[in-house]
PDB file of N, CA and C in Angstrom:
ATOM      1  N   UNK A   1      66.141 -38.141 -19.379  1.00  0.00           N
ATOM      2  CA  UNK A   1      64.751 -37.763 -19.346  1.00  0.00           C
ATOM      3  C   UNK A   1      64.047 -38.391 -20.541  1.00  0.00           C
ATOM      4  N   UNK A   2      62.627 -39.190 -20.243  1.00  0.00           N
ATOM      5  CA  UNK A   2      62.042 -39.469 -21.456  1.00  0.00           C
ATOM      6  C   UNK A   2      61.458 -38.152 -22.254  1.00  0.00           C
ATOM      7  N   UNK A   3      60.939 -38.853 -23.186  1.00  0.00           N
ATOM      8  CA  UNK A   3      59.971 -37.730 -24.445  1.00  0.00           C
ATOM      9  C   UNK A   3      59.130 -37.028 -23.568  1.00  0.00           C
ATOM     10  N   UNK A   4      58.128 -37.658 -22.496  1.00  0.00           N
ATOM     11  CA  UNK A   4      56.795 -37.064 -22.075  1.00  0.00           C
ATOM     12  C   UNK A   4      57.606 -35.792 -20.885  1.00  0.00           C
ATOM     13  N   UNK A   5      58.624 -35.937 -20.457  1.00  0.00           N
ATOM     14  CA  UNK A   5      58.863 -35.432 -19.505  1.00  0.00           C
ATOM     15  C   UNK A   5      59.412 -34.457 -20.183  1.00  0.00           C
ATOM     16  N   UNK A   6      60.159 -34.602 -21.229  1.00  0.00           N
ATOM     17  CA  UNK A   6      60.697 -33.314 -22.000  1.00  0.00           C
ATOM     18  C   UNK A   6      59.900 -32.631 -22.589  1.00  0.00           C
ATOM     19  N   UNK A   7      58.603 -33.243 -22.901  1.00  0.00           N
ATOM     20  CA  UNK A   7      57.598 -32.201 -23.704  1.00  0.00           C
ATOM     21  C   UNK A   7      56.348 -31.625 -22.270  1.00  0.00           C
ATOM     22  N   UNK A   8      56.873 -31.970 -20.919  1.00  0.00           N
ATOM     23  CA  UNK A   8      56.172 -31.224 -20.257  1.00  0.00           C
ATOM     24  C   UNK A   8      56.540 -30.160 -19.540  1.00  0.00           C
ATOM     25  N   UNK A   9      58.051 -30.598 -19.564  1.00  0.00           N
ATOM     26  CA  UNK A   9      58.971 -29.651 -18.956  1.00  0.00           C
ATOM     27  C   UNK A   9      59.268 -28.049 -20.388  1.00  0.00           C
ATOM     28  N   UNK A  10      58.562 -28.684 -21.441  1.00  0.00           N
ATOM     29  CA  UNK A  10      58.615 -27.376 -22.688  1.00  0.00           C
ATOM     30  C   UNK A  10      57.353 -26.809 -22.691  1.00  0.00           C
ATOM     31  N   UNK A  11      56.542 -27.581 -22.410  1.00  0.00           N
ATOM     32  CA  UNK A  11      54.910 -27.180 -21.751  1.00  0.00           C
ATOM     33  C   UNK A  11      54.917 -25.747 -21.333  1.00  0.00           C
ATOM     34  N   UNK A  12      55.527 -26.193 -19.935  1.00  0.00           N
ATOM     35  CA  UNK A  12      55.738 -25.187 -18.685  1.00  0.00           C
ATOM     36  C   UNK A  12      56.628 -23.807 -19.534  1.00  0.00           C
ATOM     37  N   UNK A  13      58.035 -24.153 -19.752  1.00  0.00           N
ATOM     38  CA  UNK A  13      58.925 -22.969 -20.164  1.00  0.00           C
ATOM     39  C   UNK A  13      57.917 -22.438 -20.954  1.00  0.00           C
ATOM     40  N   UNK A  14      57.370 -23.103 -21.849  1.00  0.00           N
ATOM     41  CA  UNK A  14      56.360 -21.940 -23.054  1.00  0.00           C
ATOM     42  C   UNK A  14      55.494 -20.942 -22.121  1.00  0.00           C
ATOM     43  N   UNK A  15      55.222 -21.880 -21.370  1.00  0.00           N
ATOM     44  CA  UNK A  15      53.465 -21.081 -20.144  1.00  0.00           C
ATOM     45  C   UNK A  15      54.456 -19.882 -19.449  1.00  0.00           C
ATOM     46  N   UNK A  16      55.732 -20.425 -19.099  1.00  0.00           N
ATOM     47  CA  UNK A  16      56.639 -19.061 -18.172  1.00  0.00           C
ATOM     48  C   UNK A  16      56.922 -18.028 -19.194  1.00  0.00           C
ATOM     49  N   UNK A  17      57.101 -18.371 -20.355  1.00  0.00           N
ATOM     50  CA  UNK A  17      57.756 -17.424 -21.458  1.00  0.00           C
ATOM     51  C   UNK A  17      56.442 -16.455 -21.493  1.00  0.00           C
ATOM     52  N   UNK A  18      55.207 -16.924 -21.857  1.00  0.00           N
ATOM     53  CA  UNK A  18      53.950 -16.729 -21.975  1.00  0.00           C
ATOM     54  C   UNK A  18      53.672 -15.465 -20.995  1.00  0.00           C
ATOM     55  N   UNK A  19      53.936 -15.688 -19.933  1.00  0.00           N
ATOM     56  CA  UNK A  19      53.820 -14.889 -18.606  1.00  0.00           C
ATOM     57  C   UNK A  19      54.729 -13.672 -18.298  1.00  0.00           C
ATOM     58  N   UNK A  20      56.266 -14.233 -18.865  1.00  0.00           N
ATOM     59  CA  UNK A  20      57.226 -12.757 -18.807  1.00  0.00           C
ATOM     60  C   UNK A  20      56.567 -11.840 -19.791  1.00  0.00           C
ATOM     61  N   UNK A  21      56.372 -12.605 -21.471  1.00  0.00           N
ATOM     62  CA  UNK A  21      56.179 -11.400 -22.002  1.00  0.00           C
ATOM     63  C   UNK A  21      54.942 -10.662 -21.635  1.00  0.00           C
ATOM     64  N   UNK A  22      53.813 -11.214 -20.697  1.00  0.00           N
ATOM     65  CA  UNK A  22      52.551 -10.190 -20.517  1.00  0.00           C
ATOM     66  C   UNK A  22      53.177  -9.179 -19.123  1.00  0.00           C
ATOM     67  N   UNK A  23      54.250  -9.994 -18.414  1.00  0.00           N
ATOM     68  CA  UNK A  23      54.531  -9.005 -17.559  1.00  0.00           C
ATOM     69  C   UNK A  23      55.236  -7.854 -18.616  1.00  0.00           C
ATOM     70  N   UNK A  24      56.003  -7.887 -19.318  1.00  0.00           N
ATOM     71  CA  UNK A  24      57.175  -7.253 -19.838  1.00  0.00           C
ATOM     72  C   UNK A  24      56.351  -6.055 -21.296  1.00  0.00           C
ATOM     73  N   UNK A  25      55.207  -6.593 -21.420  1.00  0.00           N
ATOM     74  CA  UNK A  25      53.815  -5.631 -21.986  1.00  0.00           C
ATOM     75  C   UNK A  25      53.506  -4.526 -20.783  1.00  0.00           C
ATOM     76  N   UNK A  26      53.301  -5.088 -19.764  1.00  0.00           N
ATOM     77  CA  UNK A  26      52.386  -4.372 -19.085  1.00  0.00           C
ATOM     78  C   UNK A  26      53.418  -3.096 -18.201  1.00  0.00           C
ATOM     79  N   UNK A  27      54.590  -3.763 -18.361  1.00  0.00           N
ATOM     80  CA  UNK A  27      55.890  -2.746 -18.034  1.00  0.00           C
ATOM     81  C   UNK A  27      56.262  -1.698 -18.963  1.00  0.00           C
ATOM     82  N   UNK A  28      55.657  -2.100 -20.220  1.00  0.00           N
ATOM     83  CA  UNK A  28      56.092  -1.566 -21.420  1.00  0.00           C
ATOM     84  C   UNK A  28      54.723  -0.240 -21.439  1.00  0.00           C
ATOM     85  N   UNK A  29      53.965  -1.053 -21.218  1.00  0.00           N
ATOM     86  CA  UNK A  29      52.329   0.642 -21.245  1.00  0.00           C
ATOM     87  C   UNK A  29      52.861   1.278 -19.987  1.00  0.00           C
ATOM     88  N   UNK A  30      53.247   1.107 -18.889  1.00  0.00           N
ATOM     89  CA  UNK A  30      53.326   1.622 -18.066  1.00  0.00           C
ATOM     90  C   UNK A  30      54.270   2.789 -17.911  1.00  0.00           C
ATOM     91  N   UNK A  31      55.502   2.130 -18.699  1.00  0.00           N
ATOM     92  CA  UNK A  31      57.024   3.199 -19.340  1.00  0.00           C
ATOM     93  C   UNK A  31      56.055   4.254 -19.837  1.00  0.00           C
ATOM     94  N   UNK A  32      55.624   4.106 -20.710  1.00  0.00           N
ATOM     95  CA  UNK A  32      54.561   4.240 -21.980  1.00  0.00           C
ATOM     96  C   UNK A  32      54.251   5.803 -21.425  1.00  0.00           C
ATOM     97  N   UNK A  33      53.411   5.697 -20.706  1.00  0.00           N
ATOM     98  CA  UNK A  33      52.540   6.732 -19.413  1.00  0.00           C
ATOM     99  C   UNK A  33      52.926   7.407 -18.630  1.00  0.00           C
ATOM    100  N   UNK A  34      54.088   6.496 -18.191  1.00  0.00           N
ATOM    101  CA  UNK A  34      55.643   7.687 -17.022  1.00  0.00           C
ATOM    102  C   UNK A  34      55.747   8.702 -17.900  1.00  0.00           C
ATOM    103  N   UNK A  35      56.185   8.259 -19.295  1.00  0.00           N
ATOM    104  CA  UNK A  35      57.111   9.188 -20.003  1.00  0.00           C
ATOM    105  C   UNK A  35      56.239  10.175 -20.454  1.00  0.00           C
ATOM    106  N   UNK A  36      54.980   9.811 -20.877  1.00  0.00           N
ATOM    107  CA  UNK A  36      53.873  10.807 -21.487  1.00  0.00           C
ATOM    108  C   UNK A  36      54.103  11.700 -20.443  1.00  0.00           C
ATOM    109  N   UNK A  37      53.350  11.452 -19.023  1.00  0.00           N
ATOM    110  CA  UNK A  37      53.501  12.473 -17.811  1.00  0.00           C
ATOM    111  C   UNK A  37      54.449  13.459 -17.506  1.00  0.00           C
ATOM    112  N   UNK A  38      55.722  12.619 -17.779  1.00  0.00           N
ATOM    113  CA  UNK A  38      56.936  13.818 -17.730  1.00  0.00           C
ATOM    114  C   UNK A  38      56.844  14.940 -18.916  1.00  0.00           C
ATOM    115  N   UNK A  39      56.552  14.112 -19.951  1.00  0.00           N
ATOM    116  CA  UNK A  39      56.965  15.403 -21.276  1.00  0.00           C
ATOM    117  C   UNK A  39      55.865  16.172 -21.215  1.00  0.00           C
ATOM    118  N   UNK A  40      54.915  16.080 -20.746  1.00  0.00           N
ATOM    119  CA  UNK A  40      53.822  17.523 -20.603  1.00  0.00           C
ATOM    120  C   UNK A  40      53.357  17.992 -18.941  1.00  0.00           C
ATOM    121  N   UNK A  41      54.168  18.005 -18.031  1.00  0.00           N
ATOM    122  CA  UNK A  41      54.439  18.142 -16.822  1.00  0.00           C
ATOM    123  C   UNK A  41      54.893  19.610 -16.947  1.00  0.00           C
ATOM    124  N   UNK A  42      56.312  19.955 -17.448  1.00  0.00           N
ATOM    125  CA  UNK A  42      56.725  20.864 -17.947  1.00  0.00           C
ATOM    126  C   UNK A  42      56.277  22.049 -18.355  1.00  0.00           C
ATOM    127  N   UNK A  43      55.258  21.988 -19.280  1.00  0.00           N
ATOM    128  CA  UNK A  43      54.277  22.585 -19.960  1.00  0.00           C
ATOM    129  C   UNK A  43      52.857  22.577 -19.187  1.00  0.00           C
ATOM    130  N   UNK A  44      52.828  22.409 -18.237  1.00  0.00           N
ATOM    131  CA  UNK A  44      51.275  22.395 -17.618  1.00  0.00           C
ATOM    132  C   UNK A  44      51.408  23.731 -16.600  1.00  0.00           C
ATOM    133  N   UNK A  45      50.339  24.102 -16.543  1.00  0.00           N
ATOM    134  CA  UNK A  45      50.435  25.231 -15.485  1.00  0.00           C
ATOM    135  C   UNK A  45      50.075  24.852 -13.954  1.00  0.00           C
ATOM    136  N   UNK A  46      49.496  23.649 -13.961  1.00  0.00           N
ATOM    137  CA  UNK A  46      49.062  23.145 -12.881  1.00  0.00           C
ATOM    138  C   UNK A  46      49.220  21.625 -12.511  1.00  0.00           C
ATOM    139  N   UNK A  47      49.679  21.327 -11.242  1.00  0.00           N
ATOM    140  CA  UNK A  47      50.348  19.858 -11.233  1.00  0.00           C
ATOM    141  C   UNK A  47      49.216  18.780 -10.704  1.00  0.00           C
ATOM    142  N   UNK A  48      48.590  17.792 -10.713  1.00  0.00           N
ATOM    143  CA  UNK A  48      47.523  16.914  -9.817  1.00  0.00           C
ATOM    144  C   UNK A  48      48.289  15.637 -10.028  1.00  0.00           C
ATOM    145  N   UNK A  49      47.933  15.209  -8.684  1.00  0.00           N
ATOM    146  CA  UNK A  49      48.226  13.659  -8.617  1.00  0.00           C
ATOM    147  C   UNK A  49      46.984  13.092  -8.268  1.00  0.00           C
ATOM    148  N   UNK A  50      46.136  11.929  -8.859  1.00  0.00           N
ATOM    149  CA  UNK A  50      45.368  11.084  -8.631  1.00  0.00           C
ATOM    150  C   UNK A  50      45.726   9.942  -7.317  1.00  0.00           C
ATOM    151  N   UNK A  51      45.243   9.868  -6.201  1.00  0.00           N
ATOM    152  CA  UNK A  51      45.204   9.182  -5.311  1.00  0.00           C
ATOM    153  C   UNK A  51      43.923   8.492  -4.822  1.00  0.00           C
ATOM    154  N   UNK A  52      44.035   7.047  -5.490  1.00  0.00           N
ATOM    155  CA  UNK A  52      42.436   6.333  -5.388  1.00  0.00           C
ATOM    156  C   UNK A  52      41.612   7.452  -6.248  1.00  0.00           C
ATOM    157  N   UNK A  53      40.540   7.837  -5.374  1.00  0.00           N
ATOM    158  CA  UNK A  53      39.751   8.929  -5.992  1.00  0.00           C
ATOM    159  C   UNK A  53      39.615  10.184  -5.621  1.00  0.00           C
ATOM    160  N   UNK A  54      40.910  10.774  -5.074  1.00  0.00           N
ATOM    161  CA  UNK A  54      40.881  12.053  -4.959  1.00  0.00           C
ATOM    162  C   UNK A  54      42.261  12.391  -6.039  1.00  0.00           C
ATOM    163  N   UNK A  55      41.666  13.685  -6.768  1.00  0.00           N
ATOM    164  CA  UNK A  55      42.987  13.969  -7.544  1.00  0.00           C
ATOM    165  C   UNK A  55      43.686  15.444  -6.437  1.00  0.00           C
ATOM    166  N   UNK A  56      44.994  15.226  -6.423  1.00  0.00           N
ATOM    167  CA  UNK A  56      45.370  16.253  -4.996  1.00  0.00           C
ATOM    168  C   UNK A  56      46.188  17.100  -5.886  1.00  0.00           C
ATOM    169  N   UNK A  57      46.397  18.585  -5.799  1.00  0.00           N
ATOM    170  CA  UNK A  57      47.569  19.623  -6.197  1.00  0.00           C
ATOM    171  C   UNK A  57      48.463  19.055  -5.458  1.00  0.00           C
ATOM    172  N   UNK A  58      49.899  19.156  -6.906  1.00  0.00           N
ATOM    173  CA  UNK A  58      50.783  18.832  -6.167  1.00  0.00           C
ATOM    174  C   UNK A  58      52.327  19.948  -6.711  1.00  0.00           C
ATOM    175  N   UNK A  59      53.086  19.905  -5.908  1.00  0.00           N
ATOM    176  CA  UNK A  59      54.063  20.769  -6.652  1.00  0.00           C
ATOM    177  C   UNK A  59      54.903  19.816  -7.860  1.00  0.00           C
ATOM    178  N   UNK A  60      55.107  20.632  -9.008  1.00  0.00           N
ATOM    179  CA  UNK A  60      55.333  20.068 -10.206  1.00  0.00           C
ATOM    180  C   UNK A  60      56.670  19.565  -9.672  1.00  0.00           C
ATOM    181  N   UNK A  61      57.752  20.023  -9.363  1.00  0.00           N
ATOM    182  CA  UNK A  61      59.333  19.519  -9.263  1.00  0.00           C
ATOM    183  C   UNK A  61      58.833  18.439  -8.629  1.00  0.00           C
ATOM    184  N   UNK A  62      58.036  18.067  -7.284  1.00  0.00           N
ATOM    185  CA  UNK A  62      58.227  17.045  -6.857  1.00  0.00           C
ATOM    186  C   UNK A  62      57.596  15.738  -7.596  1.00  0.00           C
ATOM    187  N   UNK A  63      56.442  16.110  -8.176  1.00  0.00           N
ATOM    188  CA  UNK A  63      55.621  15.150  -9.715  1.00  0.00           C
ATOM    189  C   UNK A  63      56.754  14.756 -10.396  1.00  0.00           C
ATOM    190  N   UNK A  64      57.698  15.211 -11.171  1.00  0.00           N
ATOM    191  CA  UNK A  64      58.586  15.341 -11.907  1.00  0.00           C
ATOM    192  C   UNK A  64      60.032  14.407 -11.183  1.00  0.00           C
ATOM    193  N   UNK A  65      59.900  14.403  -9.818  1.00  0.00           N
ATOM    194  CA  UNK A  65      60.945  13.697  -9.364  1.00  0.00           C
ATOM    195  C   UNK A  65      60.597  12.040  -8.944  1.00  0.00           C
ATOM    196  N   UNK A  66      58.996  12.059  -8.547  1.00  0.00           N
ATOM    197  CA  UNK A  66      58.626  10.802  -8.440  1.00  0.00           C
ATOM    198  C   UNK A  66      58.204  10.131  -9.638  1.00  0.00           C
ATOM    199  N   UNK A  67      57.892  10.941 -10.940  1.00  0.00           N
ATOM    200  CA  UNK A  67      57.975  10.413 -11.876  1.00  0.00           C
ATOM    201  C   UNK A  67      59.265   9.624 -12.652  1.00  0.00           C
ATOM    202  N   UNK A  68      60.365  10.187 -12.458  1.00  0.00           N
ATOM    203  CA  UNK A  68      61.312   9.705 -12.460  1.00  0.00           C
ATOM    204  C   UNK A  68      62.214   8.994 -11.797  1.00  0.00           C
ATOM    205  N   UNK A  69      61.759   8.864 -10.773  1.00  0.00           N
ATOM    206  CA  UNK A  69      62.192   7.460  -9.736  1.00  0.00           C
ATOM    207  C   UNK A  69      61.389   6.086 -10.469  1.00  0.00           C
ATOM    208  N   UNK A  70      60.289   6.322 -10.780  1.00  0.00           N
ATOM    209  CA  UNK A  70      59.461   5.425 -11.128  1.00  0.00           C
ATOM    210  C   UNK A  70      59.347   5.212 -12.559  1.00  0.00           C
ATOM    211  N   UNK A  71      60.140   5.746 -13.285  1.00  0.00           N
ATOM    212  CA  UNK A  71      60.652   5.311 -14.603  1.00  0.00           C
ATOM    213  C   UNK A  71      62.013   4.485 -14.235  1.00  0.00           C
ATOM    214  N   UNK A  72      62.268   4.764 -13.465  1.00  0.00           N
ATOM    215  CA  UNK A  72      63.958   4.188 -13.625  1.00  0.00           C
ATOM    216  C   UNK A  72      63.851   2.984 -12.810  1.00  0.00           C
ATOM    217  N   UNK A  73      62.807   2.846 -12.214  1.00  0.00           N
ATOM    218  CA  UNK A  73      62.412   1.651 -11.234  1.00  0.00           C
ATOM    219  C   UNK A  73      61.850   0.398 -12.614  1.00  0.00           C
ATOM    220  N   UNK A  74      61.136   1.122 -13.012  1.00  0.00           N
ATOM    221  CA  UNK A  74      60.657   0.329 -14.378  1.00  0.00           C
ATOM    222  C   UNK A  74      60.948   0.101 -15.228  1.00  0.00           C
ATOM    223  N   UNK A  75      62.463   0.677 -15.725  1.00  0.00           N
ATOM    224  CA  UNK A  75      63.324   0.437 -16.398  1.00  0.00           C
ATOM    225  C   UNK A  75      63.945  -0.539 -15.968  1.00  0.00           C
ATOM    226  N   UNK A  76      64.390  -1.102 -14.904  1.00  0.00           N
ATOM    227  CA  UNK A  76      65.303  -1.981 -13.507  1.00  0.00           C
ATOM    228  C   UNK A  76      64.142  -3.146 -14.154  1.00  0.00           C
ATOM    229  N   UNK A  77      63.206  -2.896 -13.714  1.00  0.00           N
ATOM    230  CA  UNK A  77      61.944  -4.653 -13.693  1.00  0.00           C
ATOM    231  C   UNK A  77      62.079  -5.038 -15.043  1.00  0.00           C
ATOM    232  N   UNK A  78      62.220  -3.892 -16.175  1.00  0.00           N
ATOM    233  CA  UNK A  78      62.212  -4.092 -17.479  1.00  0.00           C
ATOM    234  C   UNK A  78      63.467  -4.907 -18.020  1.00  0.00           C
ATOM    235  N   UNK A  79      64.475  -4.469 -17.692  1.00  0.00           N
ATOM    236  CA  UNK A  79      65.537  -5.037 -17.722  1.00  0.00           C
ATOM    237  C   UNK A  79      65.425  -6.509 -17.483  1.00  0.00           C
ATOM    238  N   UNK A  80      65.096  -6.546 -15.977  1.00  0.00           N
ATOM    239  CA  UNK A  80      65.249  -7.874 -15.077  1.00  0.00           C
ATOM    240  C   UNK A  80      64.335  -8.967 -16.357  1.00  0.00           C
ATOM    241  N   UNK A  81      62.923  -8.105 -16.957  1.00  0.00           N
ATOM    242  CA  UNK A  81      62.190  -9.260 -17.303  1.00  0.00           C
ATOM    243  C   UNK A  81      62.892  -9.600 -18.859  1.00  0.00           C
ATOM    244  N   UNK A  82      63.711  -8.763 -19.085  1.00  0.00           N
ATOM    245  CA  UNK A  82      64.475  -9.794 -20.505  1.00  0.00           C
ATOM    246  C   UNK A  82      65.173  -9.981 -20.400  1.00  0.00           C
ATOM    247  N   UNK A  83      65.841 -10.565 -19.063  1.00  0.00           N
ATOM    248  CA  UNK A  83      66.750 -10.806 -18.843  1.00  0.00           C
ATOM    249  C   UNK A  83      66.132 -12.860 -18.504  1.00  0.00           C
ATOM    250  N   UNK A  84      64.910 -12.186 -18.023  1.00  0.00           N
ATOM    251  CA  UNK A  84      64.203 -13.593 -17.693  1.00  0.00           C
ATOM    252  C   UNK A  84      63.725 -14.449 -18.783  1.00  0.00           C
ATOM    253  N   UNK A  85      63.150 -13.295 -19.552  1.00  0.00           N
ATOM    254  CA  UNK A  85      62.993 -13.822 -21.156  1.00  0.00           C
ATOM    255  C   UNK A  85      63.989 -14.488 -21.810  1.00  0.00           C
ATOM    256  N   UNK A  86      64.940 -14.045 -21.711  1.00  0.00           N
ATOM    257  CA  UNK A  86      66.566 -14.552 -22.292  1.00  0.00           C
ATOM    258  C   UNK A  86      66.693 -15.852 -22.087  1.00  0.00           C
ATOM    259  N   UNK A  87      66.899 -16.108 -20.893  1.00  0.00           N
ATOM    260  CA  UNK A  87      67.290 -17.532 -20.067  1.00  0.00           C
ATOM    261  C   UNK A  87      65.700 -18.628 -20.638  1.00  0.00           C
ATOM    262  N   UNK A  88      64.636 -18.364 -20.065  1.00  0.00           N
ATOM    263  CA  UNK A  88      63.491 -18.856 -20.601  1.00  0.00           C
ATOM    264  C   UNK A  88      63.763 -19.642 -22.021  1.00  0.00           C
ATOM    265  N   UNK A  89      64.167 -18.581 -23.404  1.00  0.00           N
ATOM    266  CA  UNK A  89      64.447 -18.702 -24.393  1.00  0.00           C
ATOM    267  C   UNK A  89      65.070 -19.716 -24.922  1.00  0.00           C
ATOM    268  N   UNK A  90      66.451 -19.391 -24.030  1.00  0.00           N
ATOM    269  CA  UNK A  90      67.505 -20.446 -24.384  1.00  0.00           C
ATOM    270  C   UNK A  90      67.181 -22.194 -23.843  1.00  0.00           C
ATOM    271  N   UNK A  91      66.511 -22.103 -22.171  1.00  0.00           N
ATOM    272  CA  UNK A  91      65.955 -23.000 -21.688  1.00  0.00           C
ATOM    273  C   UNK A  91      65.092 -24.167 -22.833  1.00  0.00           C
ATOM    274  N   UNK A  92      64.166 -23.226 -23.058  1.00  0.00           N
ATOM    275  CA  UNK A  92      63.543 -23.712 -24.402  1.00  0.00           C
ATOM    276  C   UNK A  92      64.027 -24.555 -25.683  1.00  0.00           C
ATOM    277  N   UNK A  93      65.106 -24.092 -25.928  1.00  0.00           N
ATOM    278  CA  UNK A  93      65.237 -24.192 -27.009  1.00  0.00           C
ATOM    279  C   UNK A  93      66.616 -25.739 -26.754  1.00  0.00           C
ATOM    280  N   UNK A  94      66.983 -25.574 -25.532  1.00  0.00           N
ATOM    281  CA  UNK A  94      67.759 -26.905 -25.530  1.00  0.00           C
ATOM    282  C   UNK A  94      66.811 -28.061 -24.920  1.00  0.00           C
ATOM    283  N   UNK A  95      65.966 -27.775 -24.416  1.00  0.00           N
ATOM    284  CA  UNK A  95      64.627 -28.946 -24.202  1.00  0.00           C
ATOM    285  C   UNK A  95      64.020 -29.053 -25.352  1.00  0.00           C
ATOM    286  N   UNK A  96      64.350 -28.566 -26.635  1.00  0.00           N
ATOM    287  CA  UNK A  96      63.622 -28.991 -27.311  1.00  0.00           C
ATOM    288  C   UNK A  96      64.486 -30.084 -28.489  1.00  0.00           C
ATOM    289  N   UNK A  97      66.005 -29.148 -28.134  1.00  0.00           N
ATOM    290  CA  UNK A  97      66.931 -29.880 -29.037  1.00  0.00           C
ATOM    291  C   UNK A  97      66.929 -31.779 -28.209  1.00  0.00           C
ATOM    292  N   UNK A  98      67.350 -31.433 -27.086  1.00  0.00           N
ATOM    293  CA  UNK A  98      66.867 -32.680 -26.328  1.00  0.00           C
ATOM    294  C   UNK A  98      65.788 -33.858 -26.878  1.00  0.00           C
ATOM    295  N   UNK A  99      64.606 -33.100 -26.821  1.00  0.00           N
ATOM    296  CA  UNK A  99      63.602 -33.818 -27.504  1.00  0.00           C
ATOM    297  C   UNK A  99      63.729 -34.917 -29.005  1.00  0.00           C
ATOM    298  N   UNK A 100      63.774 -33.600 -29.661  1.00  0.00           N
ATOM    299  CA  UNK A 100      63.810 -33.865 -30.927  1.00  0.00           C
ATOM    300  C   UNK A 100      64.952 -34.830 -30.915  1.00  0.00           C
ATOM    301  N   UNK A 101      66.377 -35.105 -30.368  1.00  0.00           N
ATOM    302  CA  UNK A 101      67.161 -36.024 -30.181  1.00  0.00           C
ATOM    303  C   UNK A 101      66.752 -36.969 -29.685  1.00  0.00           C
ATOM    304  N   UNK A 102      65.972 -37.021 -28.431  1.00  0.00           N
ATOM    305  CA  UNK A 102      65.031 -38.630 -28.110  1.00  0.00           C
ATOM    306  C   UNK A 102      64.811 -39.291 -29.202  1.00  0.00           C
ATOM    307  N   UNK A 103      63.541 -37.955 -29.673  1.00  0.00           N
ATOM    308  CA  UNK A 103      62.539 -38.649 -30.609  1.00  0.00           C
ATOM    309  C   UNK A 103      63.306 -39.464 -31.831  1.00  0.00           C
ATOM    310  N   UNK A 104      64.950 -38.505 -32.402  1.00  0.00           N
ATOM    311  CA  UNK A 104      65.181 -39.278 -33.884  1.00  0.00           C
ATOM    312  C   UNK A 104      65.698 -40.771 -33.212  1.00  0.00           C
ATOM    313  N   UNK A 105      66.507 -40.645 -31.963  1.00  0.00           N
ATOM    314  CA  UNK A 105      67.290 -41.697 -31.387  1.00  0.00           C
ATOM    315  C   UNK A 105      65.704 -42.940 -31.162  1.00  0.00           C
ATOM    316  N   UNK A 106      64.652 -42.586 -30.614  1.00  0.00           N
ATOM    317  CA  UNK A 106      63.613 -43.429 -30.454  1.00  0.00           C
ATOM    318  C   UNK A 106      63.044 -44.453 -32.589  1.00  0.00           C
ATOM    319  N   UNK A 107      63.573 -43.177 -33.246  1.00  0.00           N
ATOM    320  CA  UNK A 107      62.831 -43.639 -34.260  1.00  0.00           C
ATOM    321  C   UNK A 107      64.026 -44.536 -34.662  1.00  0.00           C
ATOM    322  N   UNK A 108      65.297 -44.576 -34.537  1.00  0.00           N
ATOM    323  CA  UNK A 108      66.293 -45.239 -35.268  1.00  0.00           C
ATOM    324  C   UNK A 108      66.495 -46.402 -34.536  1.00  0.00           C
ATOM    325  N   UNK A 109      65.792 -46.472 -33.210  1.00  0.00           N
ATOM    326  CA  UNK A 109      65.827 -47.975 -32.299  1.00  0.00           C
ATOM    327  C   UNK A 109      64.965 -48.476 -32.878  1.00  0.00           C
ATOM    328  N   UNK A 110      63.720 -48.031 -33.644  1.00  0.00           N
ATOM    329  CA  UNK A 110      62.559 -48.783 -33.678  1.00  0.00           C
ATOM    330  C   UNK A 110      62.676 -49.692 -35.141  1.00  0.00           C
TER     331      UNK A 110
END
């Protein structure tokens, strides 16, 4: 691979890296909010679920059980996305060793 192709192909990995971590943010507020919900669920005397724009009574055990499906679901994507981050990372970092090897090998031909 030449230089231009290695520095476009590091382009991209940066722009994908770029993208896991806003997914892997937005997984992270979301944990964030499950967990708030559960720890004062408990303590509430009264259960509502927001649907679009109706907020509906709901029975707390079952709040409490879909809340926790949906932590552990988001724990799973959370996982998956540093797991994506990981690979990304490493991707990176040997396209760059690559590079930088062109480039000294380009400067010692010249």
């Amino acid at each position: 691979m030449d230089d231009s192709n290695n520095l476009i192909q590091l382009q991209l990995l940066q722009q994908n890296l770029q993208n896991i971590l806003m997914q892997k943010q937005q997984f992270q507020q979301e944990l964030i909010e499950v967990e708030s919900a559960l720890n004062e669920l408990p303590n509430s005397k009264g259960s509502y679920q927001i649907h679009g724009k109706l907020m509906i009574c709901k029975n707390t055990d079952e709040l409490i059980k879909e809340l926790s499906d949906k932590k552990e679901l988001i724990n799973l994507r959370f996982k998956s996305i540093e797991d994506q981050e990981k690979k990304i990372k490493e991707n990176i970092e040997n396209v760059q060793k690559k590079f930088l090897s062109e480039v000294n090998n380009n400067k010692s031909d010249s």
